[in-house]
Protein backbone atom coordinates (compact mmCIF):
# COMPACT_ATOMS: atom_id res chain seq x y z
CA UNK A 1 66.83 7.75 -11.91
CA UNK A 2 68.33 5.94 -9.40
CA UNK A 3 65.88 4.02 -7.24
CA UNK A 4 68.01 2.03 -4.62
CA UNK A 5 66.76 3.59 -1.90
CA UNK A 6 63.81 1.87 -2.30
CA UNK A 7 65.50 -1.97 -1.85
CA UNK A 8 67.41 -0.35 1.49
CA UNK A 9 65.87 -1.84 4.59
CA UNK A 10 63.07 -3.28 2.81
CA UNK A 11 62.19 -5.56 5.60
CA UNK A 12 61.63 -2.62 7.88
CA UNK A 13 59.42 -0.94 5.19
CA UNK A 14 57.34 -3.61 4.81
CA UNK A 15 57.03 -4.22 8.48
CA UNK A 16 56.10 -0.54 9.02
CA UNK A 17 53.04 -0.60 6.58
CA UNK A 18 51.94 -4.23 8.34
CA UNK A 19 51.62 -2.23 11.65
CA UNK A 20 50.44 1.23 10.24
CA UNK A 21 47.33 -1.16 8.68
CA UNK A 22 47.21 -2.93 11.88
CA UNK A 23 46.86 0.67 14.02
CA UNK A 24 44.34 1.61 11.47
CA UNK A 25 41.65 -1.16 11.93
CA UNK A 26 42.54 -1.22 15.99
CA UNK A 27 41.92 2.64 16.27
CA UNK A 28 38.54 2.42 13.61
CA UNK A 29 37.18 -0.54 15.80
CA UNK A 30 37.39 1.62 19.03
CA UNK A 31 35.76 4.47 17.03
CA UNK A 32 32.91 2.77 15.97
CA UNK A 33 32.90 -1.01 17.42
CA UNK A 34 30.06 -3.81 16.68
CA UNK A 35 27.12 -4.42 18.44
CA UNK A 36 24.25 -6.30 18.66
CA UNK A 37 20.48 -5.34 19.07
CA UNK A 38 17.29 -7.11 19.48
CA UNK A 39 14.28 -5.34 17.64
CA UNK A 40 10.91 -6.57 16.50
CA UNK A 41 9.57 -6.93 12.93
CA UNK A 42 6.17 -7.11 12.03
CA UNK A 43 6.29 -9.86 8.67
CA UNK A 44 4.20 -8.90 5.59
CA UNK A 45 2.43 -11.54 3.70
CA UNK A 46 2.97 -11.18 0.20
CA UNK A 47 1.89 -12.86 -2.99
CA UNK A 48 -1.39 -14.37 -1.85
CA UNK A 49 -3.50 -15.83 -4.19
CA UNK A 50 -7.22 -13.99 -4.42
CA UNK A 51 -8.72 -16.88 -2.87
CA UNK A 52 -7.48 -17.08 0.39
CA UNK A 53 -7.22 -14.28 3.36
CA UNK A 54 -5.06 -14.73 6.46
CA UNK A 55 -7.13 -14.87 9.06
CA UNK A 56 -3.78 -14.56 11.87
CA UNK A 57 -1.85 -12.76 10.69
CA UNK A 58 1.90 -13.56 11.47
CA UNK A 59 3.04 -12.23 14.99
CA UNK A 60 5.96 -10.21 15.40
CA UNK A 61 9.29 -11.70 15.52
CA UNK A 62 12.52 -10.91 17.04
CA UNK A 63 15.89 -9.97 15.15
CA UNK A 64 19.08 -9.59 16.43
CA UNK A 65 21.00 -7.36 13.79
CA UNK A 66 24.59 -6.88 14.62
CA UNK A 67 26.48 -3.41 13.03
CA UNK A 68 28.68 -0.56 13.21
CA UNK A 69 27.12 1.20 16.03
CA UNK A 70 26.60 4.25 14.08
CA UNK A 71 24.82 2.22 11.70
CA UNK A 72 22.64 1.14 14.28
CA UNK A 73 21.97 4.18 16.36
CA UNK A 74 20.55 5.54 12.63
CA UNK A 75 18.55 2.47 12.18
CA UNK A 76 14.58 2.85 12.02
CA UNK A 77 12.79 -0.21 12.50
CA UNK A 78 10.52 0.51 9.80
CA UNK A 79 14.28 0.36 7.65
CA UNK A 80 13.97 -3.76 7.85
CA UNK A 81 11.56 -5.45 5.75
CA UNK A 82 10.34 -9.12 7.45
CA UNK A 83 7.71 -10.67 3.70
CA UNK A 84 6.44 -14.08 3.83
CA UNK A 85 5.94 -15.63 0.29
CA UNK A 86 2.40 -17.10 0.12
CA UNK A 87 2.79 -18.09 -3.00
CA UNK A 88 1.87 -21.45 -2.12
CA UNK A 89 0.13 -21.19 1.21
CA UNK A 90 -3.27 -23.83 1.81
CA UNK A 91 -5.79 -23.25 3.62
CA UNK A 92 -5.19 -23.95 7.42
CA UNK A 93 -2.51 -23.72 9.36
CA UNK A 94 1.17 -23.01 7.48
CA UNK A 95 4.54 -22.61 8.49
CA UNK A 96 6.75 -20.24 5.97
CA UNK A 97 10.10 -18.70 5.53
CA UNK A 98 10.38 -15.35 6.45
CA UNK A 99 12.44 -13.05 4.23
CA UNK A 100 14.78 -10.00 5.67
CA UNK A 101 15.80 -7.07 3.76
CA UNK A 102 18.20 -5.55 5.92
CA UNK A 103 19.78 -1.70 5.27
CA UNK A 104 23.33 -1.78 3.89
CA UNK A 105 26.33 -2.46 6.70
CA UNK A 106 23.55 -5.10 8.95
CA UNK A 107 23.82 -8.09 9.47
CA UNK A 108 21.02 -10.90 11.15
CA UNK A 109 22.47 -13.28 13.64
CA UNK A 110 20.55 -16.99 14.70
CA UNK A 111 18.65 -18.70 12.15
CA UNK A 112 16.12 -17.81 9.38
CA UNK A 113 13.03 -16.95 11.45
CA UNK A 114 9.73 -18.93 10.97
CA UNK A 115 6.13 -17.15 10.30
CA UNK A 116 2.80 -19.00 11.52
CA UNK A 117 -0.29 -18.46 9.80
CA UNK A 118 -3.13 -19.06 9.42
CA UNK A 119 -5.14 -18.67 5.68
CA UNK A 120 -8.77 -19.40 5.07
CA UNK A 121 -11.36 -18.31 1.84
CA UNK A 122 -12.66 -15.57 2.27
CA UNK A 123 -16.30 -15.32 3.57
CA UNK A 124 -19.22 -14.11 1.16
CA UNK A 125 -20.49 -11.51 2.13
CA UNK A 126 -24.97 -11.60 1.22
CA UNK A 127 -27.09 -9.00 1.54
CA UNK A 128 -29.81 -10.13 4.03
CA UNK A 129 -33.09 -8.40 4.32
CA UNK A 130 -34.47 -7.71 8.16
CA UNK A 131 -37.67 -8.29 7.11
CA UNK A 132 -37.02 -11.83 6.31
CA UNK A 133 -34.86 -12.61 9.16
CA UNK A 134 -36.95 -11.04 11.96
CA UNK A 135 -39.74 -12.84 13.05
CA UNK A 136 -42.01 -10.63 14.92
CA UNK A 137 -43.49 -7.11 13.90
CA UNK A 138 -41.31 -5.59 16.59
CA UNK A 139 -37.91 -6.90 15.86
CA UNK A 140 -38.34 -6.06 12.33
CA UNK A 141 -39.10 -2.25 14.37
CA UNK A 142 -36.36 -2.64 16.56
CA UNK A 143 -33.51 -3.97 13.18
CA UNK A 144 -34.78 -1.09 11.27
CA UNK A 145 -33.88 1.69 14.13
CA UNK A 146 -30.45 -0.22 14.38
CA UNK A 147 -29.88 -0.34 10.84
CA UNK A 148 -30.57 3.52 9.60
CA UNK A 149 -28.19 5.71 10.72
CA UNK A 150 -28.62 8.46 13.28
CA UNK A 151 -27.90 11.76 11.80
CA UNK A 152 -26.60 14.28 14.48
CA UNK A 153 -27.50 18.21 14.27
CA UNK A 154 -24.61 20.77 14.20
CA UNK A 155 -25.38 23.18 17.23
C-alpha cells in the first residue's frame, strides 16, 4: 500500500484538526456555558463524642458552586453535603472546618467555609416528685392537674 497521500500537505492537515477541536469546544461552551450560583447549606455535625451536645447548632452557610449550567439547573440542594468533624470539639465555643461533598461536574469557589458552634454536656435529666417541690396543699393540686394528661372523648 502506498500511503503518500498521507505526508501531502501535512501542514494543512494538521492545521485543519487544530481548528475543527477549536470549533468543537467554542460551539459546546455556547451550548452549555458556566455559571455560578449562590445556595445555602445547612452543615451536619458529625462524629461527636457521647458527652457533649451542640447546643447552636451551626447556621447555614453560603456556597457559590460554579458548573455546566445543565448541571446546575438539575442540582437539588439537598445533592451537597456541608459535615463538621467534631471529633475533637470542647466544650464552649469552637470554630471548625466545614467539609463539602459536591455532585460530580461542581465546583466551590472562595475559601473553605467556617462552622461556629457551640457544644456543652448534656443536662441530666431527674425525675422530681411534685409533692416534694410544691409547698402548699394547693400547688401540689394545681402540679397534679398540669401533670396528668387530659384525655379527650371521640364525638
Amino acid at each position: 500500500m502506498n500511503f503518500g497521500f498521507l505526508k501531502r500537505n501535512l501542514g494543512y492537515k494538521i492545521f485543519s484538526l487544530l481548528v475543527a477541536t477549536l470549533l468543537y469546544y467554542v460551539a459546546n461552551a455556547q451550548q452549555n456555558p458556566r455559571v455560578t450560583r449562590d445556595i445555602y447549606v445547612q452543615p451536619e455535625v458529625v462524629k461527636l463524642a457521647n458527652t457533649l451536645v451542640v447546643k447552636d447548632p451551626p447556621n447555614p452557610i453560603p456556597i457559590s458552586v460554579t458548573g455546566a449550567e445543565a448541571t446546575i439547573n438539575k442540582m437539588l440542594p439537598q445533592s451537597i453535603k456541608a459535615t463538621v468533624d467534631g471529633t475533637f470539639v470542647k466544650p464552649g465555643a469552637n470554630r471548625l472546618p466545614i467539609t463539602l461533598q459536591l455532585p460530580m461536574g461542581l465546583q466551590s469557589s472562595g475559601n473553605g467555609p467556617v462552622a461556629h458552634s457551640r457544644s456543652s454536656p448534656p443536662k441530666r435529666r431527674t425525675r422530681r416528685s411534685t409533692a416534694s417541690t410544691c409547698s402548699s396543699p394547693e400547688r401540689r393540686r394545681r402540679a397534679r392537674n398540669t401533670a396528668t394528661p387530659q384525655r379527650s372523648q371521640a364525638a
